[in-house]
PDB file of N, CA and C in Angstrom:
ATOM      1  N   UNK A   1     -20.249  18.986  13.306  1.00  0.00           N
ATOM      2  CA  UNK A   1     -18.810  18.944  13.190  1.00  0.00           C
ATOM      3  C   UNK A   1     -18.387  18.527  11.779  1.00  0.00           C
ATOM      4  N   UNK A   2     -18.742  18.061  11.562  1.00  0.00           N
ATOM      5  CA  UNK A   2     -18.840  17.253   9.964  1.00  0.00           C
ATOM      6  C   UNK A   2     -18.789  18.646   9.257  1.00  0.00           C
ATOM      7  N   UNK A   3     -20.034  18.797   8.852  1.00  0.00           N
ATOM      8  CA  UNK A   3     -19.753  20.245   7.836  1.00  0.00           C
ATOM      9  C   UNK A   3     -18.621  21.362   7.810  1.00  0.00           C
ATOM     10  N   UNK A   4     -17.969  21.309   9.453  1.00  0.00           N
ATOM     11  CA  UNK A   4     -17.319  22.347   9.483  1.00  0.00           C
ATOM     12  C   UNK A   4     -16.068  21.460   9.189  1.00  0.00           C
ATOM     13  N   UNK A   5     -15.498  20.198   9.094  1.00  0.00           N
ATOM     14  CA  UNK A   5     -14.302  19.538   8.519  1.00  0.00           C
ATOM     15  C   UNK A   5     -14.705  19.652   7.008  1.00  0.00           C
ATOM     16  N   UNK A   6     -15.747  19.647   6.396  1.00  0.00           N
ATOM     17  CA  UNK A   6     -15.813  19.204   4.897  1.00  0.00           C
ATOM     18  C   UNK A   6     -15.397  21.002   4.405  1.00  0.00           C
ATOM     19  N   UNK A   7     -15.864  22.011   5.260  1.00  0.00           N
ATOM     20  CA  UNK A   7     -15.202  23.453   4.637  1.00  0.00           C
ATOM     21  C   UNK A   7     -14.207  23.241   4.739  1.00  0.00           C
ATOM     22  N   UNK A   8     -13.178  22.661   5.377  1.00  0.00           N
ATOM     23  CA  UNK A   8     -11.890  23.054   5.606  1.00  0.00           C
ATOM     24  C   UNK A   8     -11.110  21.770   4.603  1.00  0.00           C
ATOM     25  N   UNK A   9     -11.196  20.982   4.061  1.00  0.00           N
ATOM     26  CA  UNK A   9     -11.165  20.202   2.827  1.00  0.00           C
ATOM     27  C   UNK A   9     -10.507  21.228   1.692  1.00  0.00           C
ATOM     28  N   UNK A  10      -9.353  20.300   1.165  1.00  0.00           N
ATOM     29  CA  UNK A  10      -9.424  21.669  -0.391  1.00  0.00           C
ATOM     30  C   UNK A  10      -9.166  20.665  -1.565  1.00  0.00           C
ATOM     31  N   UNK A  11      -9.740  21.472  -2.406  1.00  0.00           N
ATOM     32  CA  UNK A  11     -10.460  20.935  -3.563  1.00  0.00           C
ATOM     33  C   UNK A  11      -8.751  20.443  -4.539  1.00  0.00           C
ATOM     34  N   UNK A  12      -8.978  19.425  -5.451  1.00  0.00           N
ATOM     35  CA  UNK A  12      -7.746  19.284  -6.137  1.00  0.00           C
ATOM     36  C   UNK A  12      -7.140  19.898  -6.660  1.00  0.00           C
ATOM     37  N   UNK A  13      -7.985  21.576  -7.691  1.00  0.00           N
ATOM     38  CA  UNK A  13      -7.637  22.258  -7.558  1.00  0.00           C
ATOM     39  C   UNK A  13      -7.022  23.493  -6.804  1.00  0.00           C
ATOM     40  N   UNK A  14      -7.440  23.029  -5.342  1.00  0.00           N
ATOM     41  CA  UNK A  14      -6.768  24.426  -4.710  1.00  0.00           C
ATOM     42  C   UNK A  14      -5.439  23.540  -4.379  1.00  0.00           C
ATOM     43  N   UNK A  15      -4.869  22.086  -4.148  1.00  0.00           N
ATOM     44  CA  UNK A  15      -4.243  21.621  -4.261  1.00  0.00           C
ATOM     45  C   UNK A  15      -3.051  22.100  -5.372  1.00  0.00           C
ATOM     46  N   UNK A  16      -3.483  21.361  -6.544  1.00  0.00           N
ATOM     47  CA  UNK A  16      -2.623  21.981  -7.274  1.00  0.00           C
ATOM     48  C   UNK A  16      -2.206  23.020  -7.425  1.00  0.00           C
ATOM     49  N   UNK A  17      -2.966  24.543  -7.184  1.00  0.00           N
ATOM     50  CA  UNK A  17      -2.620  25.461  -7.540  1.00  0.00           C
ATOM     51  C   UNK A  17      -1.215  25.639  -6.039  1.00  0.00           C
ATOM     52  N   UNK A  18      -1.405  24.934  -5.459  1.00  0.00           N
ATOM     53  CA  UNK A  18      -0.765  25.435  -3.705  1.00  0.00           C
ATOM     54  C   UNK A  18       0.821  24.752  -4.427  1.00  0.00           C
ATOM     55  N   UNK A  19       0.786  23.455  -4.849  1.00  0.00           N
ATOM     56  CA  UNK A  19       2.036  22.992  -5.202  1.00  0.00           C
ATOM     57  C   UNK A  19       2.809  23.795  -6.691  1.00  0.00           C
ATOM     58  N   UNK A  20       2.030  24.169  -7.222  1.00  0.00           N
ATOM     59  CA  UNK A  20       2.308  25.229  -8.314  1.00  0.00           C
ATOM     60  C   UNK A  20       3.207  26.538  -7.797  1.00  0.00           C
ATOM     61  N   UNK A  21       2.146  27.132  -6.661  1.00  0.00           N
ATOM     62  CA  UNK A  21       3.000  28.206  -5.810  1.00  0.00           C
ATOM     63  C   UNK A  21       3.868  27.921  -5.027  1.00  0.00           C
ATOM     64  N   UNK A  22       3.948  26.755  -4.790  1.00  0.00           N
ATOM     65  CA  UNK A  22       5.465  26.474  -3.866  1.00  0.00           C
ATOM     66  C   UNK A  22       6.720  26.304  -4.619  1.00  0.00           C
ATOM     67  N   UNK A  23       6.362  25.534  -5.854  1.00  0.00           N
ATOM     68  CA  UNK A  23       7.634  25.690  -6.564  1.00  0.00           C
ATOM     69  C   UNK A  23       7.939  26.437  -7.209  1.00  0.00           C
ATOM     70  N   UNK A  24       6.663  27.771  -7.946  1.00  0.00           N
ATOM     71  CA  UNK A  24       7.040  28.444  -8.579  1.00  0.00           C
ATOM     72  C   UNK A  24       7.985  30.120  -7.671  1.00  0.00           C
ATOM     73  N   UNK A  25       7.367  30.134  -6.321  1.00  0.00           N
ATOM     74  CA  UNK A  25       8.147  30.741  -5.415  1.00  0.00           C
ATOM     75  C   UNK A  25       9.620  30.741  -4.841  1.00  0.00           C
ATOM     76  N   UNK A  26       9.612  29.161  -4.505  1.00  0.00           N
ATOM     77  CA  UNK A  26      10.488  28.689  -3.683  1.00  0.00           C
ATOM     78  C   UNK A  26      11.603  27.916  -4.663  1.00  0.00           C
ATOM     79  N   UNK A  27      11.150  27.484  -6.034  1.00  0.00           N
ATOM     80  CA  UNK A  27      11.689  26.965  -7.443  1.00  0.00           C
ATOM     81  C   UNK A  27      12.902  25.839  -6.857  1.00  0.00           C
ATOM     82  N   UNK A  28      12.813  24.554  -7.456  1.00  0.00           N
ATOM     83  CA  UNK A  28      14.252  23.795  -7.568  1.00  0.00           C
ATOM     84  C   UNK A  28      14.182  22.968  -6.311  1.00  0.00           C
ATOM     85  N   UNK A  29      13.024  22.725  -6.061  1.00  0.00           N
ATOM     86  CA  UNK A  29      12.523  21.928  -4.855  1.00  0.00           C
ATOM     87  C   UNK A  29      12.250  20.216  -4.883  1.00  0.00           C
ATOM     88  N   UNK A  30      13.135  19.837  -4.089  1.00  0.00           N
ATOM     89  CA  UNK A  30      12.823  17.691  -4.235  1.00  0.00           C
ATOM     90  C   UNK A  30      11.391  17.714  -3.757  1.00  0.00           C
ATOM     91  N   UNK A  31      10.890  16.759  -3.742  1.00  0.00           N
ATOM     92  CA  UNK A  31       9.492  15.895  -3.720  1.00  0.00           C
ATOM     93  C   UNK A  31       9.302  16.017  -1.708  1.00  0.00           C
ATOM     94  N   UNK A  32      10.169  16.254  -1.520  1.00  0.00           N
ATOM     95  CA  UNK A  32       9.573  16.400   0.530  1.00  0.00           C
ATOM     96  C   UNK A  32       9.749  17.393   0.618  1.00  0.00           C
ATOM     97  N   UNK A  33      10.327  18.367   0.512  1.00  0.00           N
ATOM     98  CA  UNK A  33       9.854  19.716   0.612  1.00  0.00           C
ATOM     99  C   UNK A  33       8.826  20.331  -0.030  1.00  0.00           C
ATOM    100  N   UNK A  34       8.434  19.826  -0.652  1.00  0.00           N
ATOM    101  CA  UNK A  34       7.120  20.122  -1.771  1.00  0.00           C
ATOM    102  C   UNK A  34       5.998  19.780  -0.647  1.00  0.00           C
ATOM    103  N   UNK A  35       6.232  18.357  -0.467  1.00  0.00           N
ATOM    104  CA  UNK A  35       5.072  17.697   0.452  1.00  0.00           C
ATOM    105  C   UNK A  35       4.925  18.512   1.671  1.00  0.00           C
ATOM    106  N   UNK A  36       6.159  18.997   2.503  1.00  0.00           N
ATOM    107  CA  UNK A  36       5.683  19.586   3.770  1.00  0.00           C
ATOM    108  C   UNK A  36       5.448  20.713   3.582  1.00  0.00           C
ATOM    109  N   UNK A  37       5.767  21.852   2.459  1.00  0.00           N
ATOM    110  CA  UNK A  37       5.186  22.835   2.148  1.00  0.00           C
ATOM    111  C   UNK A  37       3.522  22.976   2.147  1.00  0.00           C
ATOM    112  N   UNK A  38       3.104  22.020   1.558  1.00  0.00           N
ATOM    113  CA  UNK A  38       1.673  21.652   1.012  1.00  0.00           C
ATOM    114  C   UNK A  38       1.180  21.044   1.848  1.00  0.00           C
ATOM    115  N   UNK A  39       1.968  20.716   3.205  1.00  0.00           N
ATOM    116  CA  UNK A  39       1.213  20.191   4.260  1.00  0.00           C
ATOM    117  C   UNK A  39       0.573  18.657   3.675  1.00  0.00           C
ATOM    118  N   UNK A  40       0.982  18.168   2.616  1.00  0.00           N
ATOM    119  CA  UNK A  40       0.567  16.769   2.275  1.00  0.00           C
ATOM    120  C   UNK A  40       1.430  15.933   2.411  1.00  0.00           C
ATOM    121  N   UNK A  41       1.395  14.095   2.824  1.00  0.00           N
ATOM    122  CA  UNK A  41       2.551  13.498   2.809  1.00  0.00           C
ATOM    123  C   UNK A  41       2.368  13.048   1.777  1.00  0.00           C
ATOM    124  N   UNK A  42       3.949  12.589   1.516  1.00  0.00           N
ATOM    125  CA  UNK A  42       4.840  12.159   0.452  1.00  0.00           C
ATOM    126  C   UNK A  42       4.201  11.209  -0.320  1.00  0.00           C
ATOM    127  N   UNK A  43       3.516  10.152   0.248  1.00  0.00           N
ATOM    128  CA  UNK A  43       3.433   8.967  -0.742  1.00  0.00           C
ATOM    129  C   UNK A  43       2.197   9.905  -1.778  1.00  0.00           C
ATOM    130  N   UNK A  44       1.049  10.699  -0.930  1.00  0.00           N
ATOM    131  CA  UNK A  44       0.346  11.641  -1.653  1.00  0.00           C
ATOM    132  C   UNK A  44       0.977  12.602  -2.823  1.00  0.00           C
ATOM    133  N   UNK A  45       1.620  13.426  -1.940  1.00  0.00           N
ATOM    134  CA  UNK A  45       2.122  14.352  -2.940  1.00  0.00           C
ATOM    135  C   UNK A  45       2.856  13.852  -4.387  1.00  0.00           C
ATOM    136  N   UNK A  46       4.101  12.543  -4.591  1.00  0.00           N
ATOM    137  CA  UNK A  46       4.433  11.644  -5.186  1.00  0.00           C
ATOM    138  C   UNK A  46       3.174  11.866  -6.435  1.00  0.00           C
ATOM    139  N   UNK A  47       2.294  11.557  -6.315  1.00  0.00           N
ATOM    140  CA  UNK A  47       1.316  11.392  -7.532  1.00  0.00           C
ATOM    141  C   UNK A  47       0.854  12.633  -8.269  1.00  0.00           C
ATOM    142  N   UNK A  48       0.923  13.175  -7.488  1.00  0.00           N
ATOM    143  CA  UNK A  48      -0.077  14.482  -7.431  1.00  0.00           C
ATOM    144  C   UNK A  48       1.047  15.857  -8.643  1.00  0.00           C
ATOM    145  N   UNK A  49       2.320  15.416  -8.201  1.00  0.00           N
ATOM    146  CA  UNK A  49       3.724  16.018  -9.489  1.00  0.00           C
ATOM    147  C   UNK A  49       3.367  15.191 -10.378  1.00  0.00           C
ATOM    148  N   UNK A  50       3.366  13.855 -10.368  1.00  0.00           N
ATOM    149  CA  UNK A  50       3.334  13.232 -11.777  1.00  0.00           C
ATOM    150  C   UNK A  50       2.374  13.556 -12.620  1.00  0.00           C
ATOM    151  N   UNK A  51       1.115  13.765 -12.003  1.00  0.00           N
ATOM    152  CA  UNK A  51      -0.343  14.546 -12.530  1.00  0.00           C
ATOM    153  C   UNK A  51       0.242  15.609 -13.204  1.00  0.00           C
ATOM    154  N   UNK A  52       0.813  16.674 -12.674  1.00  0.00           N
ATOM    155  CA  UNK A  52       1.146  17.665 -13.099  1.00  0.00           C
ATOM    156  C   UNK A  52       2.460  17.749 -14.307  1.00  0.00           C
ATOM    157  N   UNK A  53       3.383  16.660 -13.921  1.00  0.00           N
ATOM    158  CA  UNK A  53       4.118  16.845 -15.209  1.00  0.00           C
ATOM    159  C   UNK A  53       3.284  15.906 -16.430  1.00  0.00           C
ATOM    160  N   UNK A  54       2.696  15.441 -16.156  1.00  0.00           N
ATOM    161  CA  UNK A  54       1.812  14.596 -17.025  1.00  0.00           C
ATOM    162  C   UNK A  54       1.395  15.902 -18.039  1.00  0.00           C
ATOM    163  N   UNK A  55       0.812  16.712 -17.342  1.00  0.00           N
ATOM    164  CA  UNK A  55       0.405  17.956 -18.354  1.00  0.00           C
ATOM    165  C   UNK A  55       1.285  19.026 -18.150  1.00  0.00           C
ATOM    166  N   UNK A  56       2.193  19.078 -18.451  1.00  0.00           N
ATOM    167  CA  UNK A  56       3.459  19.921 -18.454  1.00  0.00           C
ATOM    168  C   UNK A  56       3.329  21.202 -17.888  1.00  0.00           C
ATOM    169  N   UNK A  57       2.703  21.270 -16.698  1.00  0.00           N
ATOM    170  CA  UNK A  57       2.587  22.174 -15.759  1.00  0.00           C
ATOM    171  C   UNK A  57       4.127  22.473 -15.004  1.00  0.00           C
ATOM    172  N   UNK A  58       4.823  21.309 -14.488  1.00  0.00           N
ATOM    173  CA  UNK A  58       6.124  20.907 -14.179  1.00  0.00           C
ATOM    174  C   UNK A  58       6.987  19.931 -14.446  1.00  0.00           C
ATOM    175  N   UNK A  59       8.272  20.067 -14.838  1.00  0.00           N
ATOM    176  CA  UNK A  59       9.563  19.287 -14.473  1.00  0.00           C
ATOM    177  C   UNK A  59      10.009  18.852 -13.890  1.00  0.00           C
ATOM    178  N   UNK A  60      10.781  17.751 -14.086  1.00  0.00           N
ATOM    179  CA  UNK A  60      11.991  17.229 -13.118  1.00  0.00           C
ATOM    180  C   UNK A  60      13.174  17.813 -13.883  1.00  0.00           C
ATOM    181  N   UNK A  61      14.023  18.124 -13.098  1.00  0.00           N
ATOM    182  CA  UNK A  61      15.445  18.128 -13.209  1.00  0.00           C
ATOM    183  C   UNK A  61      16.183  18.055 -12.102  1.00  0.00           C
ATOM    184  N   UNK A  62      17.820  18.307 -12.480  1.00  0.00           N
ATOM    185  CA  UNK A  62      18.971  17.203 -11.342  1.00  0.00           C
ATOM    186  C   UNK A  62      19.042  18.794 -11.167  1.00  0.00           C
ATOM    187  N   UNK A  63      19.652  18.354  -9.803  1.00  0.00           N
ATOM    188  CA  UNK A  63      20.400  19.936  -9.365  1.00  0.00           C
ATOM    189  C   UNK A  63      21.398  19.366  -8.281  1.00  0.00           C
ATOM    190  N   UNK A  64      22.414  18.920  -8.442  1.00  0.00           N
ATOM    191  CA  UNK A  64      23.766  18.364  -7.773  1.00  0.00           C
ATOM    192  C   UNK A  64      23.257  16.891  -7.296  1.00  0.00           C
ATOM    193  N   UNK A  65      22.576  16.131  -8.318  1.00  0.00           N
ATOM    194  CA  UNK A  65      22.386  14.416  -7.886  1.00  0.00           C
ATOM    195  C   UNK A  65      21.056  14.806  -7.548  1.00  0.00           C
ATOM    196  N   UNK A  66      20.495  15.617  -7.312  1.00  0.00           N
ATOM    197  CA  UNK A  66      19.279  15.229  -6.259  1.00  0.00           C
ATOM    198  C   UNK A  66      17.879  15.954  -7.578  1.00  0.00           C
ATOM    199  N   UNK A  67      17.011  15.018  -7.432  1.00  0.00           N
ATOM    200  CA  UNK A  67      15.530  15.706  -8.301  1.00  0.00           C
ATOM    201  C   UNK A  67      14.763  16.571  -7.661  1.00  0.00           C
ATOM    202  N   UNK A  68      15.216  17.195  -8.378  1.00  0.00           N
ATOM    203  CA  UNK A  68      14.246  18.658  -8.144  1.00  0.00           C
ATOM    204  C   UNK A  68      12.968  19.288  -9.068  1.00  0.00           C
ATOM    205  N   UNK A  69      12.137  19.807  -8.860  1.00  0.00           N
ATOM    206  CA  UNK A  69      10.974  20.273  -9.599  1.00  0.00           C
ATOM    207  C   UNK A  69      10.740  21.840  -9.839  1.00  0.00           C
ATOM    208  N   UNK A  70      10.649  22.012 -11.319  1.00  0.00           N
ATOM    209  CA  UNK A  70      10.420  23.643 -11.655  1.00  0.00           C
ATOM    210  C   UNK A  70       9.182  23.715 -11.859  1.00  0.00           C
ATOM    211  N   UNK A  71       8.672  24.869 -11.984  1.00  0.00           N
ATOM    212  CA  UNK A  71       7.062  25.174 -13.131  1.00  0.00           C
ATOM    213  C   UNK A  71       7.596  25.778 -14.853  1.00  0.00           C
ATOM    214  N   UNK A  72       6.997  25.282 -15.509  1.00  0.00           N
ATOM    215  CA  UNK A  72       7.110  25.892 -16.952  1.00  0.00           C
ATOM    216  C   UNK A  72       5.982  26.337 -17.185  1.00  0.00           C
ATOM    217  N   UNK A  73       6.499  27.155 -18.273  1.00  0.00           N
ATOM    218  CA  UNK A  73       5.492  28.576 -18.330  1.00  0.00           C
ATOM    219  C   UNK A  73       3.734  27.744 -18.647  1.00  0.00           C
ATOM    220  N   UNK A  74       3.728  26.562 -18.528  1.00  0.00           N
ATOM    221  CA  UNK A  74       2.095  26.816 -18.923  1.00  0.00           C
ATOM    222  C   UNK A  74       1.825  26.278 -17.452  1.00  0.00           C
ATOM    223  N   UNK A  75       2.440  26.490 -16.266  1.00  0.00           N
ATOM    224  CA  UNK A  75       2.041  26.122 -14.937  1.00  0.00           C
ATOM    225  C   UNK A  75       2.075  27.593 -14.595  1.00  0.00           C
ATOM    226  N   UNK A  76       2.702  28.863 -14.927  1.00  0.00           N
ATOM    227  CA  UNK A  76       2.477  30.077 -14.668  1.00  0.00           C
ATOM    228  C   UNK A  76       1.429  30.081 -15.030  1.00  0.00           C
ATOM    229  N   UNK A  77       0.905  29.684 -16.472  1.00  0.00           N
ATOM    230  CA  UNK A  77      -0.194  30.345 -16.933  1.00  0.00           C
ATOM    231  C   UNK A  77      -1.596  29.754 -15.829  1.00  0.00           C
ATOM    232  N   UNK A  78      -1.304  28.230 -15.590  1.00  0.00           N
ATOM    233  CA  UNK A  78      -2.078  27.953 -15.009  1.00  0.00           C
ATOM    234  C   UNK A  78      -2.353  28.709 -13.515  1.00  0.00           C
ATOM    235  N   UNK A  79      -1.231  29.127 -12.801  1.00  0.00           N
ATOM    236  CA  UNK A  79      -1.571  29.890 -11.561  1.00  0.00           C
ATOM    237  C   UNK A  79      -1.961  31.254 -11.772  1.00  0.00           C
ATOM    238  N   UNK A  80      -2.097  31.973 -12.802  1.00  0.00           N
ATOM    239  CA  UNK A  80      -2.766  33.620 -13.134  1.00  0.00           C
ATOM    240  C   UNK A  80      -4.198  33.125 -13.520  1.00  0.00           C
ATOM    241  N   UNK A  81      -4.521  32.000 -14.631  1.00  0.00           N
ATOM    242  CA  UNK A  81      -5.745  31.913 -14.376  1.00  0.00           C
ATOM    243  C   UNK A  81      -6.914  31.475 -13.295  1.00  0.00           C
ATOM    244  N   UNK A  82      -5.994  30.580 -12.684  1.00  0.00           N
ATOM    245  CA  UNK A  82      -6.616  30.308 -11.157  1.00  0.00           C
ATOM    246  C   UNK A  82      -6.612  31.315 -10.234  1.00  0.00           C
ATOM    247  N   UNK A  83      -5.872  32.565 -10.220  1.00  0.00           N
ATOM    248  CA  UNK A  83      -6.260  33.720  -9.405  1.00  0.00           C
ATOM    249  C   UNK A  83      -7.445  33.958  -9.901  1.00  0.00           C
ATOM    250  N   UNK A  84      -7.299  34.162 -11.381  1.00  0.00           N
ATOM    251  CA  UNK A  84      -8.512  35.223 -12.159  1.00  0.00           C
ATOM    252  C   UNK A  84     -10.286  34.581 -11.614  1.00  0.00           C
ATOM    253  N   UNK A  85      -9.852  32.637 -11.513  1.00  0.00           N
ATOM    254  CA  UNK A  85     -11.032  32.198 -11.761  1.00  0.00           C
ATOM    255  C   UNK A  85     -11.828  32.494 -10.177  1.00  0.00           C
ATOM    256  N   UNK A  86     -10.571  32.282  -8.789  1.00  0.00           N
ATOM    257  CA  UNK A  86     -10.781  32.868  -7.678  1.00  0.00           C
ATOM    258  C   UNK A  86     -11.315  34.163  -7.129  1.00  0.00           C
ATOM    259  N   UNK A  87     -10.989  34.755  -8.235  1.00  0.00           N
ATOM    260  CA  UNK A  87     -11.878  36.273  -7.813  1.00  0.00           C
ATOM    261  C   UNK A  87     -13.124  36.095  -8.595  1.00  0.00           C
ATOM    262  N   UNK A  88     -13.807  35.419  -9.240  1.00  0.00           N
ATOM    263  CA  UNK A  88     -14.886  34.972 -10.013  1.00  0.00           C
ATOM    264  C   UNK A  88     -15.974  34.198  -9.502  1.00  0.00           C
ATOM    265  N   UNK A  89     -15.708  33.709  -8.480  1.00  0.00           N
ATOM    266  CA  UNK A  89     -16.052  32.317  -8.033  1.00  0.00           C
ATOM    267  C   UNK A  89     -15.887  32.580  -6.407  1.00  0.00           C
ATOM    268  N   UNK A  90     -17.061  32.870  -5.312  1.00  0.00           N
ATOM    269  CA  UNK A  90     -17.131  33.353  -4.142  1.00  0.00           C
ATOM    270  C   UNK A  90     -16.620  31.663  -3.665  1.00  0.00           C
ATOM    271  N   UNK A  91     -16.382  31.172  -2.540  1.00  0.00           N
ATOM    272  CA  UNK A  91     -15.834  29.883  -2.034  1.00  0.00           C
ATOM    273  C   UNK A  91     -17.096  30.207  -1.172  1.00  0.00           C
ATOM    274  N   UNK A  92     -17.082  28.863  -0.253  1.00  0.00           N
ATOM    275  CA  UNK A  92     -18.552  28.207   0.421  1.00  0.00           C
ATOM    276  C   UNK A  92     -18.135  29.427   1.440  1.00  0.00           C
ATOM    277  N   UNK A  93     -17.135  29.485   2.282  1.00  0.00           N
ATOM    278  CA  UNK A  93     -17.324  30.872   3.202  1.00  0.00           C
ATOM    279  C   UNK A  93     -17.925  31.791   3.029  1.00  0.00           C
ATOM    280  N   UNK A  94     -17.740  32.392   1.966  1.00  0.00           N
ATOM    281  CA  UNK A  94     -18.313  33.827   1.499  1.00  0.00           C
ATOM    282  C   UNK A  94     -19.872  34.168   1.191  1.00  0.00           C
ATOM    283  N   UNK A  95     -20.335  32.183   1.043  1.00  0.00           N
ATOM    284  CA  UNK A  95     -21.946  32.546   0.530  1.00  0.00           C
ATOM    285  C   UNK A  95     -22.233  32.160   1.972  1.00  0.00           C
ATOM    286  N   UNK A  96     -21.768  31.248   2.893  1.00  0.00           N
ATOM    287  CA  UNK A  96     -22.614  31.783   4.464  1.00  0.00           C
ATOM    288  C   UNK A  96     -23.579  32.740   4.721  1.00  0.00           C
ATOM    289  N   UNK A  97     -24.724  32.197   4.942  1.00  0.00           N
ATOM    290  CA  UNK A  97     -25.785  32.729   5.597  1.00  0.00           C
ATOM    291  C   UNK A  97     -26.881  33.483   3.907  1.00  0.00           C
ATOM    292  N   UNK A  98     -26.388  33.090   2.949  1.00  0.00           N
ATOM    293  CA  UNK A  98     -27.193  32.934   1.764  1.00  0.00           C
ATOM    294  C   UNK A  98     -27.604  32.114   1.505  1.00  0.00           C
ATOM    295  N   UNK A  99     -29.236  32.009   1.163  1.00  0.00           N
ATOM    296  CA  UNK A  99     -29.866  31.023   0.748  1.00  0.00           C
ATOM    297  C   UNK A  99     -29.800  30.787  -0.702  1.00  0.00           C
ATOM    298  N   UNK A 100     -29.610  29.959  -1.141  1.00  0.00           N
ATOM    299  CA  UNK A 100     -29.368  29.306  -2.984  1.00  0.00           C
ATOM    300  C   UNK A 100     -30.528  28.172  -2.720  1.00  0.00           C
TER     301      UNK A 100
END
């Protein structure tokens, strides 16, 4: 049972890239809609934007009193190269039943 919870685990990067696509989709989003998008709670998710505006992946800005979060263009860039690196890079599903 174990192994089959540790596949279903996602990596910080598939993390980030998931909160990347929520705002860059859904754009102009507060900090709990982010979180239940991403299926993560709040006090989590909370850190996990600051990470990201830390490296100017995303913003804060107001949008009628309330903080909201955009992507700037080097958080686009970051979600085209994380497709690119995804088609590069088979995930533990795909090597099932290969021996390494």
């Amino acid at each position: 049972m174990s192994r089959r919870r540790s596949s279903l685990r996602r990596s910080k990067y598939e993390i980030y890239n998931e909160i990347l696509n929520i705002i860059y989709y859904q754009s102009d989003l507060p900090l709990t809609r982010i979180a239940r998008a991403a299926n993560l709670p709040v006090d989590r998710a909370k850190p996990l934007l600051i990470f990201l505006m830390a490296r100017n992946l995303i913003f804060e800005d107001e949008d009628e009193g309330l903080t909201v979060y955009r992507i700037s263009p080097s958080g686009v860039e970051f979600l085209e190269l994380f497709k690119r690196l995804a088609k590069l890079i088979p995930s533990d599903d795909d090597l099932d039943g290969i021996n390494l």
